[in-house]
C-alpha atoms as a PDB file:
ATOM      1  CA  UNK A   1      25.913-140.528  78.794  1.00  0.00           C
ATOM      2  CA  UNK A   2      27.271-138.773  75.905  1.00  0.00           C
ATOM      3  CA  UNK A   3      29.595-135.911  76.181  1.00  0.00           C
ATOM      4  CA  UNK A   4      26.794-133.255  75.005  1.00  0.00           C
ATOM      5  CA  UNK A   5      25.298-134.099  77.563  1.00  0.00           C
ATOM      6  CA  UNK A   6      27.668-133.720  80.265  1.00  0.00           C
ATOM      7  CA  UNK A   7      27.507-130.803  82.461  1.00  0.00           C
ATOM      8  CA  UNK A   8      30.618-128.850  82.933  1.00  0.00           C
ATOM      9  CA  UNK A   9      31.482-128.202  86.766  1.00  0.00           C
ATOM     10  CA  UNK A  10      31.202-125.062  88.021  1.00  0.00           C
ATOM     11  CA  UNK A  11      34.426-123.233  88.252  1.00  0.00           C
ATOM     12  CA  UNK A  12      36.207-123.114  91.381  1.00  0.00           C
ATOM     13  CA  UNK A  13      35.515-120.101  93.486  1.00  0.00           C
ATOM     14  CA  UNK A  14      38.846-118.370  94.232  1.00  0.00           C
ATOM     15  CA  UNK A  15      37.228-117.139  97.017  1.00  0.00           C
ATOM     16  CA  UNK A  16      36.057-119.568  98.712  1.00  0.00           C
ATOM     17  CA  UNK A  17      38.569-119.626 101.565  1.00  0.00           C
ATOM     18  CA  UNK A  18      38.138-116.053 102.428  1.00  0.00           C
ATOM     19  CA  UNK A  19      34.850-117.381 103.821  1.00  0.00           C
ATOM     20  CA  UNK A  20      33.932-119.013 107.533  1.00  0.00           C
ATOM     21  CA  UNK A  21      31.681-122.071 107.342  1.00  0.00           C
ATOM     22  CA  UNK A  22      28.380-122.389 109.373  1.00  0.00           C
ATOM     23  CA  UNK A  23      30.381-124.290 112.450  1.00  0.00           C
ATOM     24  CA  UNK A  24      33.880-121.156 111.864  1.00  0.00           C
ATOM     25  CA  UNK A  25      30.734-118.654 112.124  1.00  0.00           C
ATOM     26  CA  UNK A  26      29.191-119.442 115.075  1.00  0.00           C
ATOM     27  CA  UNK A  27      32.734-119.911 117.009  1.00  0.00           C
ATOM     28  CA  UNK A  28      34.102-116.859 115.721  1.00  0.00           C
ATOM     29  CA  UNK A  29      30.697-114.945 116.644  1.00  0.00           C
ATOM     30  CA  UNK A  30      31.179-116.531 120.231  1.00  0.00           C
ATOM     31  CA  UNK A  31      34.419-115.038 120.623  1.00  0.00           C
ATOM     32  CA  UNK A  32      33.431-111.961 119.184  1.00  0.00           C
ATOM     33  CA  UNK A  33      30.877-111.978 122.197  1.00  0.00           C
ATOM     34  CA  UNK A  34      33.095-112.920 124.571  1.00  0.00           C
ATOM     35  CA  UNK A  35      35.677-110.536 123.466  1.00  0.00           C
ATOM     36  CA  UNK A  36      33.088-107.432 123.799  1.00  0.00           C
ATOM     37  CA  UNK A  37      31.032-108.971 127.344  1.00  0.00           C
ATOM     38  CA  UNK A  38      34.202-110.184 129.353  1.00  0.00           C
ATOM     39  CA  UNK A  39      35.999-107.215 129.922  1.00  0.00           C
ATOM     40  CA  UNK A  40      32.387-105.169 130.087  1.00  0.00           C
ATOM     41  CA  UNK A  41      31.129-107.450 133.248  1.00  0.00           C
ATOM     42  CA  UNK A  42      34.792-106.987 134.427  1.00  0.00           C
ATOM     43  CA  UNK A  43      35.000-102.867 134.018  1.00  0.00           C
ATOM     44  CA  UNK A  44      31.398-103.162 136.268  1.00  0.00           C
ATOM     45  CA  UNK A  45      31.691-105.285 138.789  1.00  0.00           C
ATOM     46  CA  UNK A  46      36.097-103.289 139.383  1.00  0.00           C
ATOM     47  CA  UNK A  47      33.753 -99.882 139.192  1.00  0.00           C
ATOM     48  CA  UNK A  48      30.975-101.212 141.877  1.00  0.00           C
ATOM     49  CA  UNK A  49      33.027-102.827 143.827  1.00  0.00           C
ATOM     50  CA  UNK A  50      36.525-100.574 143.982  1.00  0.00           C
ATOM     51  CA  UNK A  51      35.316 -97.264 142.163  1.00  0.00           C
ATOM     52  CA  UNK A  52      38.502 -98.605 139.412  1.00  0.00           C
ATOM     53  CA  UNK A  53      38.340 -99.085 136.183  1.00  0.00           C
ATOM     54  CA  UNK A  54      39.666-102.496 134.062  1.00  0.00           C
ATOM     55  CA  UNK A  55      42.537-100.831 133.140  1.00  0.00           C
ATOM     56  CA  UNK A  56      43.630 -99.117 136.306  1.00  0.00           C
ATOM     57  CA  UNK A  57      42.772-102.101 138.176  1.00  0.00           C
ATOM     58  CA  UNK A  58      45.002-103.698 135.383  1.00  0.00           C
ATOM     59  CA  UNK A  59      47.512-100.935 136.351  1.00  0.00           C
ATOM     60  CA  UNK A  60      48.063-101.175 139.816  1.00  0.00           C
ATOM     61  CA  UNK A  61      48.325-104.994 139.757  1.00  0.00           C
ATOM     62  CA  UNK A  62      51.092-104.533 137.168  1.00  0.00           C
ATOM     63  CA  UNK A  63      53.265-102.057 139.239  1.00  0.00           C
ATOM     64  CA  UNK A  64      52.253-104.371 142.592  1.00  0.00           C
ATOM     65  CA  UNK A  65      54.381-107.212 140.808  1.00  0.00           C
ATOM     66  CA  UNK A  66      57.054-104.975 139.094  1.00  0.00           C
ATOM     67  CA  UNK A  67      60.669-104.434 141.227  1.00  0.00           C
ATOM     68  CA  UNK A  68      60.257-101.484 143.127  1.00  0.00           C
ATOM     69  CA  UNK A  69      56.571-101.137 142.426  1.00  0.00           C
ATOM     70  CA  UNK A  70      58.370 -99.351 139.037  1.00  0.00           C
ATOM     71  CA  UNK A  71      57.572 -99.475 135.564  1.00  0.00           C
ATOM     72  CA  UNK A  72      58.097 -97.264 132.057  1.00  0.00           C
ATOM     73  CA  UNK A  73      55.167 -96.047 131.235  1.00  0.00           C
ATOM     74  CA  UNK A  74      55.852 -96.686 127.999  1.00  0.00           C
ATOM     75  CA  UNK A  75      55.908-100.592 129.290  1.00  0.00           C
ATOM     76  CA  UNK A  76      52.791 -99.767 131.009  1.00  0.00           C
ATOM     77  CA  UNK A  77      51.045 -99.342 127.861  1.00  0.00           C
ATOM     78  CA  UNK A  78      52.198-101.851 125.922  1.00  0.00           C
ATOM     79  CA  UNK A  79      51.011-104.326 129.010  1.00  0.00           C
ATOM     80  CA  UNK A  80      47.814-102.954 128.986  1.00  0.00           C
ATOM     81  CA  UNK A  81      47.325-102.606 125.538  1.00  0.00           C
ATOM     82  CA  UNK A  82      46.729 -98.780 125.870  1.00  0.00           C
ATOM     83  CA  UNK A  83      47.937 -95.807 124.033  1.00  0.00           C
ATOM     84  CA  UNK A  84      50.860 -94.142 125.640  1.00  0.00           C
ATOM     85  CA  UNK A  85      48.367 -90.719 125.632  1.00  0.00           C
ATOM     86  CA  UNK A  86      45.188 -92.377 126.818  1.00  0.00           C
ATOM     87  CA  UNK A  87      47.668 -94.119 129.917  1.00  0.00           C
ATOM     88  CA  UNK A  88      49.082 -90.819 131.025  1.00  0.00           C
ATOM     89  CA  UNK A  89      45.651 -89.194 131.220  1.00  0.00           C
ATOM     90  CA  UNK A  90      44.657 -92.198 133.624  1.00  0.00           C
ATOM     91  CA  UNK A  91      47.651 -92.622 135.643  1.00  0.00           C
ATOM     92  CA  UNK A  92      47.141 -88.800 136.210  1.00  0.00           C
ATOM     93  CA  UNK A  93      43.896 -89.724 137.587  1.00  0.00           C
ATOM     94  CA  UNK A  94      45.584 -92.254 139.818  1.00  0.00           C
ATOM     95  CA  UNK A  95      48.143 -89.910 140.876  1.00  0.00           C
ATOM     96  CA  UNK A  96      45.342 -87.643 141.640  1.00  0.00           C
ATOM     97  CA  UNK A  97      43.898 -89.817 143.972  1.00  0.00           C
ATOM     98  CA  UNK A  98      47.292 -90.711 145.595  1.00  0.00           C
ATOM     99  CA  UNK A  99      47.596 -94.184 143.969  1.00  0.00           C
ATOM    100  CA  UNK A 100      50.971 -93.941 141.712  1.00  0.00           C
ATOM    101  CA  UNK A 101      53.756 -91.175 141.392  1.00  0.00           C
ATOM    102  CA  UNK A 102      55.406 -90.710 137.736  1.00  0.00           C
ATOM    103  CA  UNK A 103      58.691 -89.357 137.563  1.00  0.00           C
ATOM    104  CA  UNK A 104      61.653 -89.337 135.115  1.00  0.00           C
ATOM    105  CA  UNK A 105      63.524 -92.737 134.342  1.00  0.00           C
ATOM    106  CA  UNK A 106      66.874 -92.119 136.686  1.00  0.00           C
ATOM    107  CA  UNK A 107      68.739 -94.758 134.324  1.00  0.00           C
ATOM    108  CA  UNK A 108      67.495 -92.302 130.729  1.00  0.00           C
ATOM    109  CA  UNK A 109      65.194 -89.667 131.441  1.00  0.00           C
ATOM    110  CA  UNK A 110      63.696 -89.261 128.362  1.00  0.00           C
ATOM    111  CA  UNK A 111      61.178 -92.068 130.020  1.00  0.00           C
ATOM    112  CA  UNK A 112      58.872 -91.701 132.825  1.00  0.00           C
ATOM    113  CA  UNK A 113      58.119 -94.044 135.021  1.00  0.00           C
ATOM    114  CA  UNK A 114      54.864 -94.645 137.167  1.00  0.00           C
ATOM    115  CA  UNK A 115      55.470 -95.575 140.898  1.00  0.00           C
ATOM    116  CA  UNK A 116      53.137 -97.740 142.797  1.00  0.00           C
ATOM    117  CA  UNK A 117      52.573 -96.023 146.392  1.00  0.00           C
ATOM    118  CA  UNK A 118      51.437 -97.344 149.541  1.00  0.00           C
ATOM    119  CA  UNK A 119      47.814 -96.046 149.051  1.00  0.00           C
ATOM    120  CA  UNK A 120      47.686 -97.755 145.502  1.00  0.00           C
ATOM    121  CA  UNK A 121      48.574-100.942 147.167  1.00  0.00           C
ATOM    122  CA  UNK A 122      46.135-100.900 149.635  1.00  0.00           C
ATOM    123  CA  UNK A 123      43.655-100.282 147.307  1.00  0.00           C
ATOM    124  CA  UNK A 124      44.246-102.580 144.921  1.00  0.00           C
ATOM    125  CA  UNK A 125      44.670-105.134 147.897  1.00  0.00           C
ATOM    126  CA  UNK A 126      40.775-103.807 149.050  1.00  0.00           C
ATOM    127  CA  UNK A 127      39.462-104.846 145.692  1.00  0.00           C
ATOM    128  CA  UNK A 128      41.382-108.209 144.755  1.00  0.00           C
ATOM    129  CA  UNK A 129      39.357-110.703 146.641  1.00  0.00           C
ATOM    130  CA  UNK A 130      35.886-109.479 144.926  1.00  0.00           C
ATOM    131  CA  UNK A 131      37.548-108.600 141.597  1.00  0.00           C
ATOM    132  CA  UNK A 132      39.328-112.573 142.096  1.00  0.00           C
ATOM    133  CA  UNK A 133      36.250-113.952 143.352  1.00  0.00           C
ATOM    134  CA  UNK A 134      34.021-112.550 139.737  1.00  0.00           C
ATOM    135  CA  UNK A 135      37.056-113.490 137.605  1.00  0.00           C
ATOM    136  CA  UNK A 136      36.824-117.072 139.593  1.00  0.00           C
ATOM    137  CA  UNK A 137      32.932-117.715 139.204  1.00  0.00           C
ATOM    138  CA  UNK A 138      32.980-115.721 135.648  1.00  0.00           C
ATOM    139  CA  UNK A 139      35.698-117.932 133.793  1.00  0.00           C
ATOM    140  CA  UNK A 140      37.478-120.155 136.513  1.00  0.00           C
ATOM    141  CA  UNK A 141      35.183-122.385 138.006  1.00  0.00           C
ATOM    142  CA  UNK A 142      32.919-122.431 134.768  1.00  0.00           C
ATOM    143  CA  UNK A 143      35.911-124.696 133.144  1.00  0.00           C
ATOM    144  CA  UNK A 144      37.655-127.866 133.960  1.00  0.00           C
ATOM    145  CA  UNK A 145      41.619-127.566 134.981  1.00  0.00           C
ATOM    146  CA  UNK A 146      42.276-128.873 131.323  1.00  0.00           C
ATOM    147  CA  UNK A 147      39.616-126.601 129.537  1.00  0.00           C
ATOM    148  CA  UNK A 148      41.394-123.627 131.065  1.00  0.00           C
ATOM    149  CA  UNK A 149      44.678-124.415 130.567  1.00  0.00           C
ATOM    150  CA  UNK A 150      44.048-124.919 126.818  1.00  0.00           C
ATOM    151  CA  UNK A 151      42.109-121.398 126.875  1.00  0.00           C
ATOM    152  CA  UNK A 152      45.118-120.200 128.117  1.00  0.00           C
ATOM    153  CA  UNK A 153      47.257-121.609 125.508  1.00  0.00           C
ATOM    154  CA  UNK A 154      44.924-121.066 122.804  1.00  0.00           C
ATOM    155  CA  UNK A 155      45.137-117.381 123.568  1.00  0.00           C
ATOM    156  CA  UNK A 156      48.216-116.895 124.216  1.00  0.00           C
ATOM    157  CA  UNK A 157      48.772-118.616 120.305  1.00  0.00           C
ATOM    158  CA  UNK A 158      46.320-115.805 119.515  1.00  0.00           C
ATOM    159  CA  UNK A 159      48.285-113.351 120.617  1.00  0.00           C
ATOM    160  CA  UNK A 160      51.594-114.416 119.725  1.00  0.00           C
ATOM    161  CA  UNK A 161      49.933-114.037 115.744  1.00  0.00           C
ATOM    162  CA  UNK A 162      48.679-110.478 116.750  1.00  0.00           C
ATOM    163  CA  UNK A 163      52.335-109.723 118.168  1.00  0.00           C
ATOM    164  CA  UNK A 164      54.324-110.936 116.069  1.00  0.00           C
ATOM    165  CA  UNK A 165      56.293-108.927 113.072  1.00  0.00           C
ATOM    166  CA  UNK A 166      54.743-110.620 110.431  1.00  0.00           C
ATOM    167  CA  UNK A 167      51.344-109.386 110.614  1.00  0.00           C
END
């Protein structure tokens, strides 16, 4: 073949990478689906089952585990990836319903903390075993020991990249 009759290769797309492939779509998509059903199916079955929402469910269980049932609110938020404004107006909610106390940080007041009470612990010990038992036959028993371990790790790789400074 002679050179005038060569065809010149198309020029590299510079963009190329800033694309998913077929198999990257469909994964991504997944997630996507997962990311926007999971915690759905989770909110319903916490507000059938326990009149609670994720997020005060996810509340309570955080101040059950913390020392003295005690935690900044401003940790609070962070933990449940929540705006400091949008956690007060719940946790007022809670305290309305006799579930947590806030008061001012004794070691800097200039932070409030929320207080797990006796009540909140009951009730978040009334919902666990359904809300453990969806979580379980949702996610738990649907993957081998191995499968969820490296789900685990995967995400928590995820998140690390979302955390992290660098963004």
């Amino acid at each position: 073949m002679n050179t005038r009759d060569e065809v010149p290769a198309p020029p590299a797309d510079e963009n190329a990478d800033l694309w998913l492939s077929s198999g990257e779509l469909a994964s991504w998509l997944s997630v996507v689906r997962l990311m926007t059903r999971l915690p759905w199916a989770i909110d319903a079955q916490l507000q059938r089952d326990a009149d609670l929402s994720m997020v005060e469910y996810m509340t309570l269980a955080m101040l059950s585990e913390a020392p003295e049932w005690t935690l900044r609110m401003s940790m609070l938020a962070e933990n449940t990836s929540t705006s400091l404004s949008r956690l007060s107006h719940m946790v007022k909610r809670l305290e309305g319903r006799g579930y947590v106390r806030r008061e001012p940080d004794p070691a800097d007041g200039r932070f409030t903390n929320a207080i797990l009470l006796p009540e909140g612990m009951a009730k978040l010990e009334a919902a666990a075993p359904a809300h453990v038992a969806y979580v379980r036959r949702l996610v738990v028993d649907n993957l081998s020991g191995e499968r969820l371990r490296r789900l685990g790790q995967d995400a928590e790789r995820i998140l690390q990249r979302i955390d992290s400074p660098a963004r």
